[in-house]
Protein backbone atom coordinates (compact mmCIF):
# COMPACT_ATOMS: atom_id res chain seq x y z
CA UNK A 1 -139.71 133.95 107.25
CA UNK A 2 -137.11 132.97 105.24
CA UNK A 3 -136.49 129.26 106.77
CA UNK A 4 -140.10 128.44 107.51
CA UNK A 5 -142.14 130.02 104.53
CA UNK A 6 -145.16 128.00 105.45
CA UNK A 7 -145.36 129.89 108.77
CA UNK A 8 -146.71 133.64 109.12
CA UNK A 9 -144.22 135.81 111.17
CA UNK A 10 -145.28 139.03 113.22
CA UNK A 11 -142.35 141.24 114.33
CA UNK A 12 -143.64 142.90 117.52
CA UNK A 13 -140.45 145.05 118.16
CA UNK A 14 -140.73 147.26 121.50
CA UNK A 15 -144.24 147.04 121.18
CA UNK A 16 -145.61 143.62 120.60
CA UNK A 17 -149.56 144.57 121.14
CA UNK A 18 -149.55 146.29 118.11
CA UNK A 19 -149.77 143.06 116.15
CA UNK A 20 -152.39 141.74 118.42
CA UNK A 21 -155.25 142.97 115.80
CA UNK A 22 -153.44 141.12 112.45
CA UNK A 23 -153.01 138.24 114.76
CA UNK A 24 -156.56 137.54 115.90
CA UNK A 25 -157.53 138.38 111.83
CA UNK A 26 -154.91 135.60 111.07
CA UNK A 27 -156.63 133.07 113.31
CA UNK A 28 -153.64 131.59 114.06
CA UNK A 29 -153.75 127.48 115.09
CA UNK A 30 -150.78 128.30 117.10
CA UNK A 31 -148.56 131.17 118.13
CA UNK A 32 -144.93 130.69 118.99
CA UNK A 33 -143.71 133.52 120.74
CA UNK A 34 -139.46 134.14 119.88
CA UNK A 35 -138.04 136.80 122.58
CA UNK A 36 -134.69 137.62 124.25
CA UNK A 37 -135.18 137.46 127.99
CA UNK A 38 -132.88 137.67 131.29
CA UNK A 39 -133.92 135.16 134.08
CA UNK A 40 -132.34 131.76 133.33
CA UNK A 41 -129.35 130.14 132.20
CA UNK A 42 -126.65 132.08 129.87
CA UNK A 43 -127.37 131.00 126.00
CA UNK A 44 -129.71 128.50 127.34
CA UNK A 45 -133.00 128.62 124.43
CA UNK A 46 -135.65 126.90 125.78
CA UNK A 47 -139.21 126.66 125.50
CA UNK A 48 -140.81 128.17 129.08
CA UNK A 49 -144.07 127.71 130.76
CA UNK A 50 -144.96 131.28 131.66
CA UNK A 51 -148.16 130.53 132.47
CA UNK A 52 -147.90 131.51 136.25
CA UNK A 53 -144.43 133.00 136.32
CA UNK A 54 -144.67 136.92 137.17
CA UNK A 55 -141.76 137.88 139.07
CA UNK A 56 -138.27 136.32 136.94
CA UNK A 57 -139.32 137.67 133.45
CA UNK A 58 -137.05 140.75 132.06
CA UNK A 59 -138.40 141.49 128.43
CA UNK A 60 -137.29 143.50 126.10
CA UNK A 61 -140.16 145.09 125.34
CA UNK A 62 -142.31 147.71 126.92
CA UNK A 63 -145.28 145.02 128.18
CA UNK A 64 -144.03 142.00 130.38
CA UNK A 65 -143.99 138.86 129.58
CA UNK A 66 -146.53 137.40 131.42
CA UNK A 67 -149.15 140.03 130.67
CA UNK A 68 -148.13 139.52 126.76
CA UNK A 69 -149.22 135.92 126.97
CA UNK A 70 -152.01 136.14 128.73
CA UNK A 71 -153.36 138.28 126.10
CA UNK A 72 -152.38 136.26 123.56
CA UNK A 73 -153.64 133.07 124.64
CA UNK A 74 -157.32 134.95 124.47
CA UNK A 75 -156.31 135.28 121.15
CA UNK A 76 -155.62 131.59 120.76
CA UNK A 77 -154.97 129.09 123.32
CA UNK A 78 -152.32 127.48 122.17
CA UNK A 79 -149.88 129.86 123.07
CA UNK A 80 -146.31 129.13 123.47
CA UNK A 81 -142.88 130.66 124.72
CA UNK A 82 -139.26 130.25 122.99
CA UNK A 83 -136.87 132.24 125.64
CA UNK A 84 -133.39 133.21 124.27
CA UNK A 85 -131.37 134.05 127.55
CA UNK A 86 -129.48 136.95 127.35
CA UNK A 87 -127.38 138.52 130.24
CA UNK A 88 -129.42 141.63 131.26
CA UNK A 89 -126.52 143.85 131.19
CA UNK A 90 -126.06 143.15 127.55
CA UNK A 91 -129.99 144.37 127.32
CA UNK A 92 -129.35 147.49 128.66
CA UNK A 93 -126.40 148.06 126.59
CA UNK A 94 -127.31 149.24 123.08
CA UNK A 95 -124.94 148.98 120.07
CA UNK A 96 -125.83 149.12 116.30
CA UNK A 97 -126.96 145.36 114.78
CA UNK A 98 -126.73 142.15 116.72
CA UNK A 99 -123.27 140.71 118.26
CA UNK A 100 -122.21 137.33 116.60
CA UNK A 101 -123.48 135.92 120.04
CA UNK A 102 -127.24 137.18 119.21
CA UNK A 103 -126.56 135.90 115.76
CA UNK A 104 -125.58 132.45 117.05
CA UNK A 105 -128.90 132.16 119.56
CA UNK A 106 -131.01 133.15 116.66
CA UNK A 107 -130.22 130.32 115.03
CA UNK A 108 -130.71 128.34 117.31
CA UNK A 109 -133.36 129.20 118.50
CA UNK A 110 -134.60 129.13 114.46
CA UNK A 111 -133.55 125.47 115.17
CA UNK A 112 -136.03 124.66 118.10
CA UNK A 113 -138.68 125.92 116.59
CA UNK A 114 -138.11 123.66 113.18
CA UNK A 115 -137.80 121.17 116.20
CA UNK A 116 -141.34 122.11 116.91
CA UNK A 117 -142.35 122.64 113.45
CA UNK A 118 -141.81 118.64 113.09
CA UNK A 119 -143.43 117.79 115.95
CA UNK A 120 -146.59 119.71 114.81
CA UNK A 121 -146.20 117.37 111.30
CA UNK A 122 -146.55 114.23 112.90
């Protein structure tokens, strides 16, 4: 919110549905769709096509992945996924606050989607 104030954020927590009414009163042009994920390269952030994919996705959230963007892309159709990679044994260890390696993907992840942000400027 802080680094893109032009852009509404939703914070969907364990439960990411829950925002699913605000979003589709929003009318959103585009969503963009931030989560920590298992599945891929270590500290890789990339953008994922998840539009088939239902067997490699490990969310951190109580509906998978897939499922969450199907429903979202009824919502609207331009629908996209930002996957941090995290090592699913740090997932199912819990500590207070974020390690500085958490820290470090969310930024850049913050960076792709300014990345992103630019693109959809031009």
């Amino acid at each position: 919110e802080e680094h893109l104030p032009e852009w509404r954020v939703f914070f969907g927590y364990d439960t990411p549905e829950n925002e699913f009414g605000a979003l589709r009163a929003y009318e959103p042009d585009v969503i963009v769709v931030v989560d920590a994920m298992s599945g891929f390269k270590e500290d890789k952030i990339e953008f994922l096509d998840l539009s088939d994919e239902r067997t490699y996705i490990y969310s951190t959230h109580n509906i998978p992945t897939p499922i969450l963007m199907s429903c979202l892309r009824e919502i609207c159709t331009k629908t996209i996924f930002l996957g941090i990679c995290v090592l699913l044994e740090n997932v199912l260890h819990f500590s207070e606050g974020l390690s500085e390696n958490a820290k470090t993907s969310a930024m850049k992840a913050l960076d792709k989607v300014k990345e992103f942000d630019a693109i959809l400027d031009a």
